[in-house]
C-alpha atoms as a PDB file:
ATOM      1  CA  UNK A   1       5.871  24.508   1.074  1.00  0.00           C
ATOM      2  CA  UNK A   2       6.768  23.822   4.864  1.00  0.00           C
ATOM      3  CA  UNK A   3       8.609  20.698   6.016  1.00  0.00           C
ATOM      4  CA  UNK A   4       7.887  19.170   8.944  1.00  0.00           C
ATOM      5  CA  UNK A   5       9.370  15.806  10.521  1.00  0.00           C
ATOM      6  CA  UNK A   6       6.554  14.137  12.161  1.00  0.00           C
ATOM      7  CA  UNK A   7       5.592  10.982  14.602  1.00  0.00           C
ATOM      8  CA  UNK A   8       2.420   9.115  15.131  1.00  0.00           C
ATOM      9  CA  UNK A   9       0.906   6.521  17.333  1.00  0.00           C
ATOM     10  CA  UNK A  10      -1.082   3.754  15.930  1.00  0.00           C
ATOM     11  CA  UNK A  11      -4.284   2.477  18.371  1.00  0.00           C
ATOM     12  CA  UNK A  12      -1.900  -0.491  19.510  1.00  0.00           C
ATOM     13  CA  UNK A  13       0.966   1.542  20.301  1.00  0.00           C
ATOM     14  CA  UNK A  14       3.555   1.336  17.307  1.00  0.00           C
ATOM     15  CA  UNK A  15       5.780   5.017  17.176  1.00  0.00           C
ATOM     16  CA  UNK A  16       6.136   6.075  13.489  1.00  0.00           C
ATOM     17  CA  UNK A  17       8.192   8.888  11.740  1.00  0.00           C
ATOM     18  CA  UNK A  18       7.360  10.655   8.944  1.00  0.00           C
ATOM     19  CA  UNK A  19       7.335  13.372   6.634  1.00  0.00           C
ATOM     20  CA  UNK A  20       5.082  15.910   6.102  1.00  0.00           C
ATOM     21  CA  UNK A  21       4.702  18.724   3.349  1.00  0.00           C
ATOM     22  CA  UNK A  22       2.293  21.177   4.054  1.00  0.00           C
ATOM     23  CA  UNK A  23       1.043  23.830   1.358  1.00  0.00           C
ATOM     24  CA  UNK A  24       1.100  27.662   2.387  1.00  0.00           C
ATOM     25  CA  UNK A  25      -2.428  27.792   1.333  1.00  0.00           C
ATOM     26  CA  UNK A  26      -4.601  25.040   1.709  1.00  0.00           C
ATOM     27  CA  UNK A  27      -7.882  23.755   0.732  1.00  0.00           C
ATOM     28  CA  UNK A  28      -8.358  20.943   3.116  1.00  0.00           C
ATOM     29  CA  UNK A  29      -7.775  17.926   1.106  1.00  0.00           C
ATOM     30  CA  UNK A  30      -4.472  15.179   1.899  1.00  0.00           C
ATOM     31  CA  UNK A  31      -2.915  12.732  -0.016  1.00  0.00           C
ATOM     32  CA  UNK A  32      -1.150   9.876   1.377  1.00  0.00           C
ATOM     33  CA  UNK A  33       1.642   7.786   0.023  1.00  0.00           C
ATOM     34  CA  UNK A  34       1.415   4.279   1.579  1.00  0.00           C
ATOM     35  CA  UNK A  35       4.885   2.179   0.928  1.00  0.00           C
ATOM     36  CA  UNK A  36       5.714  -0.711  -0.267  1.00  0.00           C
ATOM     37  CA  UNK A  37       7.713  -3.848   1.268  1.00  0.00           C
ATOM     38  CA  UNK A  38      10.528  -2.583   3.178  1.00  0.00           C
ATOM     39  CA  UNK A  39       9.603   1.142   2.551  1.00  0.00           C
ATOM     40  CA  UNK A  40      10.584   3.895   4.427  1.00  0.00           C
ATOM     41  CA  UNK A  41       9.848   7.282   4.667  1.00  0.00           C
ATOM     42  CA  UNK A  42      13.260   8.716   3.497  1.00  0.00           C
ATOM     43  CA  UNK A  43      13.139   6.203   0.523  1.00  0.00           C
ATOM     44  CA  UNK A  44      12.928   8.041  -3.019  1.00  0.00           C
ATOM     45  CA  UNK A  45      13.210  11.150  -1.707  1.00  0.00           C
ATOM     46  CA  UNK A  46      12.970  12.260  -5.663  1.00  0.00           C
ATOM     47  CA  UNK A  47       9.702  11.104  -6.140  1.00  0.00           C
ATOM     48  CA  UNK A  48       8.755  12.275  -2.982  1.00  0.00           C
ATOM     49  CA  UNK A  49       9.568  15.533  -3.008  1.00  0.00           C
ATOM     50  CA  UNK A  50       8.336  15.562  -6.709  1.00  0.00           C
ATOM     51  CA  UNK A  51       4.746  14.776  -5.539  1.00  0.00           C
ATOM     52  CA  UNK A  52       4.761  16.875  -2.435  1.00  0.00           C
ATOM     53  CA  UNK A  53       5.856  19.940  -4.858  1.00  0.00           C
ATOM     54  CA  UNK A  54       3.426  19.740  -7.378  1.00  0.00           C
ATOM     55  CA  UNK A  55       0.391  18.580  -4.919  1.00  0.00           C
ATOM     56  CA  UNK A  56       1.392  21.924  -2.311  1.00  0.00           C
ATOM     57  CA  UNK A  57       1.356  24.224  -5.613  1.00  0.00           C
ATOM     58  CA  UNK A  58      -2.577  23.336  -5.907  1.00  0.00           C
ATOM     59  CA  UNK A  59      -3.091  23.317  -2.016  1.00  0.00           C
ATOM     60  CA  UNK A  60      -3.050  19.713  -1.247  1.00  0.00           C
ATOM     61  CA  UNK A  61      -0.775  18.423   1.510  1.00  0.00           C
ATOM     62  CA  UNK A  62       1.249  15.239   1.389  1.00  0.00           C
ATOM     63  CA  UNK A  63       2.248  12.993   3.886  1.00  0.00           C
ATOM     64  CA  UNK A  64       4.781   9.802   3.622  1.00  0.00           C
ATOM     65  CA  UNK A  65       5.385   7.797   7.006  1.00  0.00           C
ATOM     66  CA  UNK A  66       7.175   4.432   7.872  1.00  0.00           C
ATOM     67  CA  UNK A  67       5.088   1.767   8.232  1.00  0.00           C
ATOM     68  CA  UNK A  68       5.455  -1.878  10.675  1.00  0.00           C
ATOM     69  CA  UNK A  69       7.384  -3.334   7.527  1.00  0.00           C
ATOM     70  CA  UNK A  70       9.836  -0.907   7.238  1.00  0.00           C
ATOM     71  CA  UNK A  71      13.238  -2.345   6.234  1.00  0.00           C
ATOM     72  CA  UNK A  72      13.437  -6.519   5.771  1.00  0.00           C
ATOM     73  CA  UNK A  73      13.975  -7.295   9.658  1.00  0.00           C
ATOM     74  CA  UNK A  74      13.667  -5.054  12.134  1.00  0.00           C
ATOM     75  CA  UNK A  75      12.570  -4.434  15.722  1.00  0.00           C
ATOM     76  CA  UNK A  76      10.109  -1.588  17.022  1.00  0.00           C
ATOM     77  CA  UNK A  77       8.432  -0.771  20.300  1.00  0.00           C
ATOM     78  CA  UNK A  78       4.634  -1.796  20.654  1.00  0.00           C
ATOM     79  CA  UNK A  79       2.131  -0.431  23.673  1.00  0.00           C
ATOM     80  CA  UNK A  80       1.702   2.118  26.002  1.00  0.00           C
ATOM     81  CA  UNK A  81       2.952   3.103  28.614  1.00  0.00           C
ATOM     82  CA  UNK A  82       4.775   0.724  30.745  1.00  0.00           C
ATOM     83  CA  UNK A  83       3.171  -1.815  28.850  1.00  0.00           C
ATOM     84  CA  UNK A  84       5.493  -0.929  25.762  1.00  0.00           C
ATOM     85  CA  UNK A  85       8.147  -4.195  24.521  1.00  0.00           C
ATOM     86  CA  UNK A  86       9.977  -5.004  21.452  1.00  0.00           C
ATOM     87  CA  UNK A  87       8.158  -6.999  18.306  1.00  0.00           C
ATOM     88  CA  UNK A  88       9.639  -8.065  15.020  1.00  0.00           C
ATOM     89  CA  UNK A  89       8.740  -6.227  12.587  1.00  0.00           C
ATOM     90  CA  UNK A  90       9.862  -5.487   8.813  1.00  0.00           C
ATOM     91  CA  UNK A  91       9.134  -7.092   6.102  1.00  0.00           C
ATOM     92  CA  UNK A  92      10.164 -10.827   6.788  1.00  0.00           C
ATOM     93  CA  UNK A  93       7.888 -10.457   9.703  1.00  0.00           C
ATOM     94  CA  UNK A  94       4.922  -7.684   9.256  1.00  0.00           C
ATOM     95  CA  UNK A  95       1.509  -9.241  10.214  1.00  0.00           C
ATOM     96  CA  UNK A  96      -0.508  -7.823   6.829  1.00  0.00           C
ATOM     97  CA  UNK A  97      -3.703  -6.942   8.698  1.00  0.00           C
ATOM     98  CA  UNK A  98      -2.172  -4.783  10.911  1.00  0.00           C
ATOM     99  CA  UNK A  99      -1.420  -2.258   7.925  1.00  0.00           C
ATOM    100  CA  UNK A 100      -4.951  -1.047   9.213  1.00  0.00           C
ATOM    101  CA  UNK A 101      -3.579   0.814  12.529  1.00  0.00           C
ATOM    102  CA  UNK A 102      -0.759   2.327  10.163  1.00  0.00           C
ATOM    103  CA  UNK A 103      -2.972   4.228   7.937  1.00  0.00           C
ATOM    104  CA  UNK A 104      -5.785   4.379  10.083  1.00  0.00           C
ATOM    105  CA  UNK A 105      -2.818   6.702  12.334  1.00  0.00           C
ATOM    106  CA  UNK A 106      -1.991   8.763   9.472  1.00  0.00           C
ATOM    107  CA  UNK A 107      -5.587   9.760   8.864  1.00  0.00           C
ATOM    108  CA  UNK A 108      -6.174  10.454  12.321  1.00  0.00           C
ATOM    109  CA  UNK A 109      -2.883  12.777  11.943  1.00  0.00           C
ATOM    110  CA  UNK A 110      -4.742  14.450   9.068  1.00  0.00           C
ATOM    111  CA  UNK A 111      -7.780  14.687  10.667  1.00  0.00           C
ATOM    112  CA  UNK A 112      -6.868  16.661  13.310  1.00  0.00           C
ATOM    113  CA  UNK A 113      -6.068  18.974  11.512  1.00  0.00           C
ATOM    114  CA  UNK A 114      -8.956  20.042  10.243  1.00  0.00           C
ATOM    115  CA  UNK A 115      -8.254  18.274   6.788  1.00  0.00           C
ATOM    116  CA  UNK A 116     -11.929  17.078   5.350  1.00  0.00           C
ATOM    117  CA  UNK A 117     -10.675  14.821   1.800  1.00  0.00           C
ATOM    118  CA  UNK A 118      -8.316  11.935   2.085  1.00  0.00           C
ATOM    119  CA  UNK A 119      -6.416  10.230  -0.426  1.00  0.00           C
ATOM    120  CA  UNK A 120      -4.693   7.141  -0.211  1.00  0.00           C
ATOM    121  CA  UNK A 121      -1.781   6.402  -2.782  1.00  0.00           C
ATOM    122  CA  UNK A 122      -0.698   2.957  -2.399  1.00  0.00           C
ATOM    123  CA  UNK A 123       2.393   2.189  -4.280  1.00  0.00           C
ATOM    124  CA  UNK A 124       3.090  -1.748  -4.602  1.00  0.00           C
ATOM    125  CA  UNK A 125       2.277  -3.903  -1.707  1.00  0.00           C
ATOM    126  CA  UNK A 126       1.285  -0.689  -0.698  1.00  0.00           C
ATOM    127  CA  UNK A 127      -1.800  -0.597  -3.024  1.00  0.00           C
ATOM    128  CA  UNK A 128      -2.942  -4.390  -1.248  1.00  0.00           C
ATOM    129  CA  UNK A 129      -2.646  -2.191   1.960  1.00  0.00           C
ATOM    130  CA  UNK A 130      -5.242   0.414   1.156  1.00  0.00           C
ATOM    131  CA  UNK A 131      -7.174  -1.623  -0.719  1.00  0.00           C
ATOM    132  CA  UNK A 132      -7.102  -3.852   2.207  1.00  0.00           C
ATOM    133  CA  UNK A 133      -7.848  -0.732   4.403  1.00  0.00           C
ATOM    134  CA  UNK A 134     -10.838   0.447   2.368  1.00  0.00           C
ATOM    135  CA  UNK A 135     -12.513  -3.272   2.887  1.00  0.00           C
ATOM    136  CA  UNK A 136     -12.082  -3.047   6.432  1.00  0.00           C
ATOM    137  CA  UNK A 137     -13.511   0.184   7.260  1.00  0.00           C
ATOM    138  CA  UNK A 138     -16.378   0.772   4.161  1.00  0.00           C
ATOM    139  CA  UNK A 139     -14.271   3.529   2.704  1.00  0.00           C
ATOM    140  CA  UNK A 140     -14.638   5.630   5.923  1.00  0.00           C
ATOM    141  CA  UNK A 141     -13.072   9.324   5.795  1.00  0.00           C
ATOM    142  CA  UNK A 142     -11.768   8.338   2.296  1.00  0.00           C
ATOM    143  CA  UNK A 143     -12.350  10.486  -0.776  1.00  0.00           C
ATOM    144  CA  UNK A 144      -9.983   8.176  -3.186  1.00  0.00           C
ATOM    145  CA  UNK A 145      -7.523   5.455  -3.636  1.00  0.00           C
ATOM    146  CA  UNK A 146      -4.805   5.361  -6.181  1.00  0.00           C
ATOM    147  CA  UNK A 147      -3.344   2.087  -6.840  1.00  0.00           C
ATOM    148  CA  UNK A 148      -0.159   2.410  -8.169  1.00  0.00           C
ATOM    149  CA  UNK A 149       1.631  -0.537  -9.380  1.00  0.00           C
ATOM    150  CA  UNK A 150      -0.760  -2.795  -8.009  1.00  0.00           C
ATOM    151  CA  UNK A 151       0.966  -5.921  -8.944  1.00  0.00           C
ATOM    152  CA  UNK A 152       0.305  -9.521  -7.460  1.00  0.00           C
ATOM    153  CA  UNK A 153       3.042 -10.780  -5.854  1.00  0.00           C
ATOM    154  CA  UNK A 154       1.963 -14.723  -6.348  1.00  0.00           C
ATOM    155  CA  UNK A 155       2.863 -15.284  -9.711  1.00  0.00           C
ATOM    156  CA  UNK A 156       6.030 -14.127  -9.655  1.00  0.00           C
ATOM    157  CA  UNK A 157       6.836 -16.313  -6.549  1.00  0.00           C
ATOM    158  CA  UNK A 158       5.457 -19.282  -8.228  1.00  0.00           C
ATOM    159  CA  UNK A 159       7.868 -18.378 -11.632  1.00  0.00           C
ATOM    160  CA  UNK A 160      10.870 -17.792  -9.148  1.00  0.00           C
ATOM    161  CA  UNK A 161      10.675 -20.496  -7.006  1.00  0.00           C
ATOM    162  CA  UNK A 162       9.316 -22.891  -9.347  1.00  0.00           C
ATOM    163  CA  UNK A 163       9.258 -26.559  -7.740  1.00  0.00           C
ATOM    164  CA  UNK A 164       9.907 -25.072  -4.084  1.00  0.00           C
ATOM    165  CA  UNK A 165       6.915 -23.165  -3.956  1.00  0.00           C
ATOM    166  CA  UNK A 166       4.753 -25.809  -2.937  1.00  0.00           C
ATOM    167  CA  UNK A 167       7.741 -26.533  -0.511  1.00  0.00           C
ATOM    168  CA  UNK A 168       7.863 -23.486   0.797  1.00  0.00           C
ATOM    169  CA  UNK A 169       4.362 -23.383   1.472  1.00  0.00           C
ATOM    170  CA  UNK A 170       3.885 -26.723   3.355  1.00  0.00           C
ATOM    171  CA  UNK A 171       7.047 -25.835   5.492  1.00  0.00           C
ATOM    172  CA  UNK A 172       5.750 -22.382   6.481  1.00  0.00           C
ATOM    173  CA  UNK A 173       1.927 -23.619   6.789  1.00  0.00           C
ATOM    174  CA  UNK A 174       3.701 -26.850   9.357  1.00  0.00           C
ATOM    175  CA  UNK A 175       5.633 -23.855  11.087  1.00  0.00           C
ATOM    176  CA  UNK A 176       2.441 -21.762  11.797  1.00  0.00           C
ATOM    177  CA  UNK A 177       0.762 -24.982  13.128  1.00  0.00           C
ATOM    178  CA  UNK A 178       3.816 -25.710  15.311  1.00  0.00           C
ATOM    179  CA  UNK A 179       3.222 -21.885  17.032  1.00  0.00           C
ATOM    180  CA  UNK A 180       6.550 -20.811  14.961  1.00  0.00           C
ATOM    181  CA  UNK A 181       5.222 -18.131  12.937  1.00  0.00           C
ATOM    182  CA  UNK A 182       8.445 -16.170  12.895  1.00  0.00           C
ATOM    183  CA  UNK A 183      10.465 -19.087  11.718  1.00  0.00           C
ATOM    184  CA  UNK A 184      12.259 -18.034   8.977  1.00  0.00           C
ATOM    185  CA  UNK A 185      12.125 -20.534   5.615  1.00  0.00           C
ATOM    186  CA  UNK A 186      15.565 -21.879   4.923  1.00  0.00           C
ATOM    187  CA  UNK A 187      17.285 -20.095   2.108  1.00  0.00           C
ATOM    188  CA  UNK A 188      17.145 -23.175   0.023  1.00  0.00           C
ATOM    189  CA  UNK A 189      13.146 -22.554  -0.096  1.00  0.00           C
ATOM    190  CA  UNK A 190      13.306 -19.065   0.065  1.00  0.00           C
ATOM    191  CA  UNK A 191      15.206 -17.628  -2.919  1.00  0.00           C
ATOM    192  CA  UNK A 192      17.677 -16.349  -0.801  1.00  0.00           C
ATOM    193  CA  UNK A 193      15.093 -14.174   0.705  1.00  0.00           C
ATOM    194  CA  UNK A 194      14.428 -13.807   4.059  1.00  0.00           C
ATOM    195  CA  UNK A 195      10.351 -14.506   5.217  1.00  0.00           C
ATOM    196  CA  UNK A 196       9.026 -14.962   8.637  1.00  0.00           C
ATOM    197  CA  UNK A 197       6.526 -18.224   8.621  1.00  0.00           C
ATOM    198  CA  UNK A 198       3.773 -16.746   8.134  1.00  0.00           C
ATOM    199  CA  UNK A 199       4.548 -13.618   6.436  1.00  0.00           C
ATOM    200  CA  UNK A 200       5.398 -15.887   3.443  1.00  0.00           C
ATOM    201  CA  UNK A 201       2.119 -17.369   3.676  1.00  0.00           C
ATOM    202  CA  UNK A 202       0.204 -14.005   3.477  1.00  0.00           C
ATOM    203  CA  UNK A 203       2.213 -13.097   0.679  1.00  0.00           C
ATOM    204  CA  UNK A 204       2.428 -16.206  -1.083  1.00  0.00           C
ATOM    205  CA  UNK A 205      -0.227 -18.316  -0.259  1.00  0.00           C
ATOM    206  CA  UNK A 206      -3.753 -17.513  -2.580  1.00  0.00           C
ATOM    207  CA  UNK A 207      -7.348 -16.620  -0.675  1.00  0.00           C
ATOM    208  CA  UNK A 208      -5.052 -14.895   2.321  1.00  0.00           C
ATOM    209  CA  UNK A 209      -6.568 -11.264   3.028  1.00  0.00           C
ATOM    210  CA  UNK A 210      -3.030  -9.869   1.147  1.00  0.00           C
ATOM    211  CA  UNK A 211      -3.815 -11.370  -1.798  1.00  0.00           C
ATOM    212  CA  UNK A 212      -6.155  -8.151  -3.152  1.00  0.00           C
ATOM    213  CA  UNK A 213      -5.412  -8.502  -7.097  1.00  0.00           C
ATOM    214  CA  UNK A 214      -5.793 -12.090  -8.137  1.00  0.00           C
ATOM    215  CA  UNK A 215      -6.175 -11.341 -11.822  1.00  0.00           C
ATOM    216  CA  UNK A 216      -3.897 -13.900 -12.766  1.00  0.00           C
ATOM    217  CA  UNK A 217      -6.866 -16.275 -11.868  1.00  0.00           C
ATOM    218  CA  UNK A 218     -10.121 -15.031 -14.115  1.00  0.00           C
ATOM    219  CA  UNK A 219     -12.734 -16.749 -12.067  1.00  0.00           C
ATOM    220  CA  UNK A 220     -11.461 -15.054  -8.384  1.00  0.00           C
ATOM    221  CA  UNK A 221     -13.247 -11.834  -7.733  1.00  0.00           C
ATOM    222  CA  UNK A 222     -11.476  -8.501  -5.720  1.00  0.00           C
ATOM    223  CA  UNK A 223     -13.203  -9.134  -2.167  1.00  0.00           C
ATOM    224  CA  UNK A 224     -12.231  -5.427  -1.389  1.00  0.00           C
ATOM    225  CA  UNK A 225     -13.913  -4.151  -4.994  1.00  0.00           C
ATOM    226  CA  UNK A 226     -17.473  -4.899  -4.419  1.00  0.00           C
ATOM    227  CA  UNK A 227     -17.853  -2.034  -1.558  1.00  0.00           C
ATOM    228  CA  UNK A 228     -16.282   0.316  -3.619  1.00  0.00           C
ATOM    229  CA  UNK A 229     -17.826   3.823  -3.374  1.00  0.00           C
ATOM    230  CA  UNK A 230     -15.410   6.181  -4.356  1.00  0.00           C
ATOM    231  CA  UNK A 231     -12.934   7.283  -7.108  1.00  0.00           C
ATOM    232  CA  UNK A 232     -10.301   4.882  -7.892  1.00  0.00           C
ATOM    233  CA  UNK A 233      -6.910   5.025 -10.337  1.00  0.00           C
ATOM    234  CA  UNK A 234      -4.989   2.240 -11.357  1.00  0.00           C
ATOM    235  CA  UNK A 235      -1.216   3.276 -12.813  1.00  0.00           C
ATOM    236  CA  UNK A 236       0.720   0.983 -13.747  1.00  0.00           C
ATOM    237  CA  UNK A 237       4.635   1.711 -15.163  1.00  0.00           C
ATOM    238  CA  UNK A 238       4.833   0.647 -19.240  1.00  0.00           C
ATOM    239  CA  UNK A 239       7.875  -1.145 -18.231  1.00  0.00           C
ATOM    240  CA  UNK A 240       6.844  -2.377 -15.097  1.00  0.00           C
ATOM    241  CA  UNK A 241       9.449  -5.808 -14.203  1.00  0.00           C
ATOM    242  CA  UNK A 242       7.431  -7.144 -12.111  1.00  0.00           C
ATOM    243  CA  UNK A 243       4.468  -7.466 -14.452  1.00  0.00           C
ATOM    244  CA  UNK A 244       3.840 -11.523 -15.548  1.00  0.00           C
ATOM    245  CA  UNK A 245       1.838  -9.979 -18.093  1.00  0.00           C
ATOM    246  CA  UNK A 246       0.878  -7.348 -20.574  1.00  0.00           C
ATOM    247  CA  UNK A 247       0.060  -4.442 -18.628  1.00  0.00           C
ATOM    248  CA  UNK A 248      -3.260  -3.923 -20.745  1.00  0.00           C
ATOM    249  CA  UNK A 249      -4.610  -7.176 -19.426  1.00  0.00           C
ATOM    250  CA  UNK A 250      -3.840  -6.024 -16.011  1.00  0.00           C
ATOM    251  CA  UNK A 251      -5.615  -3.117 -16.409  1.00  0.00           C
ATOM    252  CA  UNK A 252      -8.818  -4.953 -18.144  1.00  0.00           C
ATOM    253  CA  UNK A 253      -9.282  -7.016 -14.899  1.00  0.00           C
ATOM    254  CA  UNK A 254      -9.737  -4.516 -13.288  1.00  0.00           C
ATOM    255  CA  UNK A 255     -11.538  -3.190 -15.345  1.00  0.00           C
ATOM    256  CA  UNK A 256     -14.030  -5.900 -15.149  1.00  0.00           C
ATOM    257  CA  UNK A 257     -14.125  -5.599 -11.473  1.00  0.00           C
ATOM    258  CA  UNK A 258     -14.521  -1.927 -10.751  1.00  0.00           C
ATOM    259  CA  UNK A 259     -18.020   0.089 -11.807  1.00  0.00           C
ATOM    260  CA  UNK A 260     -16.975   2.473 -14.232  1.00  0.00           C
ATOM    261  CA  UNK A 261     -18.133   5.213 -12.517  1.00  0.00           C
ATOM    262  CA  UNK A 262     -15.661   5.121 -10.098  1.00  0.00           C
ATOM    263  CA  UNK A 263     -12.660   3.680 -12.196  1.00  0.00           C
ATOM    264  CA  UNK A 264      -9.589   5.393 -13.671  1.00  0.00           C
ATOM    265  CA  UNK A 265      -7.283   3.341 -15.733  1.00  0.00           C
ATOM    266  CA  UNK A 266      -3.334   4.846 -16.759  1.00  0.00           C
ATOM    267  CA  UNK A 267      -0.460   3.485 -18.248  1.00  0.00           C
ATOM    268  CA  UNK A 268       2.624   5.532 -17.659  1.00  0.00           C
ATOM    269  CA  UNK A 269       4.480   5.029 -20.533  1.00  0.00           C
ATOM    270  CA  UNK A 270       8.023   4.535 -20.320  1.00  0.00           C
ATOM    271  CA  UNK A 271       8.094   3.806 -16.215  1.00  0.00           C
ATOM    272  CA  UNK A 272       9.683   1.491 -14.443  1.00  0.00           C
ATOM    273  CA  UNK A 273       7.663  -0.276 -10.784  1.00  0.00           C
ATOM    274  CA  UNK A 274       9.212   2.660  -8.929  1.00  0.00           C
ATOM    275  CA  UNK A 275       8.232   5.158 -11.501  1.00  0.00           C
ATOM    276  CA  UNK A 276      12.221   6.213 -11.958  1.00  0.00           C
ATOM    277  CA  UNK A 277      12.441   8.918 -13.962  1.00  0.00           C
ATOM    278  CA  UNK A 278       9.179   9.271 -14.431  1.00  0.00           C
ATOM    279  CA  UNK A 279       8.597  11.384 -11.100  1.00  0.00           C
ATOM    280  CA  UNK A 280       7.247  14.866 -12.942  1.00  0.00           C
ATOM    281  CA  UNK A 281       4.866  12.589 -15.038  1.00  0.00           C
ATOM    282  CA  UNK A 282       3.703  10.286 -12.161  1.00  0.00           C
ATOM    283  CA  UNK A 283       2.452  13.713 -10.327  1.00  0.00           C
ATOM    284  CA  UNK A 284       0.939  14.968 -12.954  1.00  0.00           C
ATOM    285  CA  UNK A 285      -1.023  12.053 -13.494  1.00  0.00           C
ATOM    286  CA  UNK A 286      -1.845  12.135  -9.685  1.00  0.00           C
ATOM    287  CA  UNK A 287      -2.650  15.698  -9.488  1.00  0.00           C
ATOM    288  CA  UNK A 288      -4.868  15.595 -12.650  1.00  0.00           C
ATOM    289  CA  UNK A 289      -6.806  12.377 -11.016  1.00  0.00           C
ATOM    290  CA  UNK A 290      -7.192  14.176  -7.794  1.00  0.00           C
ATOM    291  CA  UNK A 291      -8.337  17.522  -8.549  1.00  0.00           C
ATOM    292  CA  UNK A 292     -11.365  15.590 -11.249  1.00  0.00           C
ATOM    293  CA  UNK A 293     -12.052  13.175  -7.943  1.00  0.00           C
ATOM    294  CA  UNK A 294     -12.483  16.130  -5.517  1.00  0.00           C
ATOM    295  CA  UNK A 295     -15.258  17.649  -7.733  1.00  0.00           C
ATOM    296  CA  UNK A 296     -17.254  14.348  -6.562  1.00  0.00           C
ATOM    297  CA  UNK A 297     -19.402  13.994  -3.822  1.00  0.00           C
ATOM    298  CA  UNK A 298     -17.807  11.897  -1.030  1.00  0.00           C
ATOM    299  CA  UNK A 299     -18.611   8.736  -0.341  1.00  0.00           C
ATOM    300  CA  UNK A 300     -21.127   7.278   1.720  1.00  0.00           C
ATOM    301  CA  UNK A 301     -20.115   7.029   5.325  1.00  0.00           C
ATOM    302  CA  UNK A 302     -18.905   3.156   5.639  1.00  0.00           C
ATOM    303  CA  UNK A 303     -19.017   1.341   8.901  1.00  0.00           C
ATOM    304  CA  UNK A 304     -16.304  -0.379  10.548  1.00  0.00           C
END
């Protein structure tokens, strides 16, 4: 297995690190992992060295990079050139939709070099990304996507804020109005948590394009699900904590939105929403997953 500390360029100009494990022998596919809020790259290095191991063994490379919402507040460089200036960025600010030039740079990384079957694994808010992603572009360049803990973030917002949320909403929805987007919600509406205007509306508010898994409303559909064309997993931890349900009924909506053909339902028994001690099980599960997928045709090419 070869190391290799990386950097991309998304199409707007963001700089990203990364990590990047690369078998000795190779067979042209690449698996992904796409973070969750305030990921980073050198987070669980554990789990990812776990995955990168046991992917490399079979010839599969493995990438992890930062993404625009690393950390909870933070500043990076956007543009080119000359052009180039400071945003806000992290969490408490990250603009959703813009997850699209993050992964859409990693493939572009793969894809250079010569590497013909992608595979996104979005863990978390990481799984809305790629989801997200796959809506966008019709599944373009993308041989599967494993969902992995994808948990809505709504109803636990609505449990933990309880009479605020509403609050919280109008305030944030009169900021946005008002131009001040990156307002951030006073604590006493918050949680104690920091959110930028309207990044609390794309995570809180329902119908916004973040909002990918609204099974804890049964007569919302996935508006990402009906293009699916290619192998998908959903894994969710037995002991997830951020579940507001039994983990079976998550799995059964989607269940009900995904064709069969294409589906893949696991419960890892025993894991926690960062699969904790579960890191030689949750790459077996993902190396199983990916070596039935790649025996598929891929999918159809989609259209941007």
């Amino acid at each position: 297995m070869i190391i290799n500390l990386e950097q991309i360029t998304t199409k707007d100009g963001v700089t990203l690190e990364g990590l990047f494990f690369k078998p000795k022998k190779g067979n042209r596919t690449a698996a992904i992992w796409v973070s969750g809020l305030t990921g980073r790259f050198s987070n669980a290095p554990k789990r990812t060295y776990t995955l990168a191991e046991s992917l490399n063994r079979r010839g599969i490379a493995f990438a992890v990079f930062d993404h625009r919402g690393l950390g909870t507040i933070n500043t990076l460089k956007k543009g080119l050139g000359r052009k180039k200036k400071h945003f806000l960025a992290g969490t408490a600010f990250e603009k959703f939709e813009h997850s699209v030039f993050d992964i859409d740079a990693v493939i572009r990384f793969f894809e250079k070099r010569g590497y013909k079957k992608i595979f996104l694994l979005g863990h978390s808010t990481g799984a809305n990304k790629i989801a997200y992603y796959y809506s966008k572009t019709g599944g373009r360049k993308i041989a599967g996507l494993g969902l992995l803990g994808p948990l809505s973030d709504i109803p636990g917002l609505k449990k933990g804020l309880g009479k605020n949320y509403k609050k919280a909403i109008r305030w944030a929805e009169d900021m946005a109005k008002k131009q001040k987007k990156s307002a951030l919600l006073p604590f006493t509406l918050s949680g104690g948590k920091f959110w930028g205007a309207e990044r609390f509306l794309s995570i809180a508010k329902e119908k916004r394009k973040e909002d990918t898994f609204p099974y804890y409303d049964p007569s919302r559909k996935f508006y990402w699900a009906k293009r699916v064309k290619c192998p998908i997993l959903v894994l969710i931890g037995g002991k997830d904590q951020y579940a507001d349900r039994p983990v079976k009924e998550n799995l059964r909506a989607f269940e009900e939105q995904i064709p069969g053909t294409y589906l893949t339902l696991r419960i890892l028994g025993g894991a926690d929403h960062n699969f904790n001690g579960k890191e030689k099980e949750l790459a077996k599960e993902l190396l199983n997953w990916i070596i039935k997928a790649r025996l598929l045709p891929l999918p159809r090419k989609g259209v941007r």
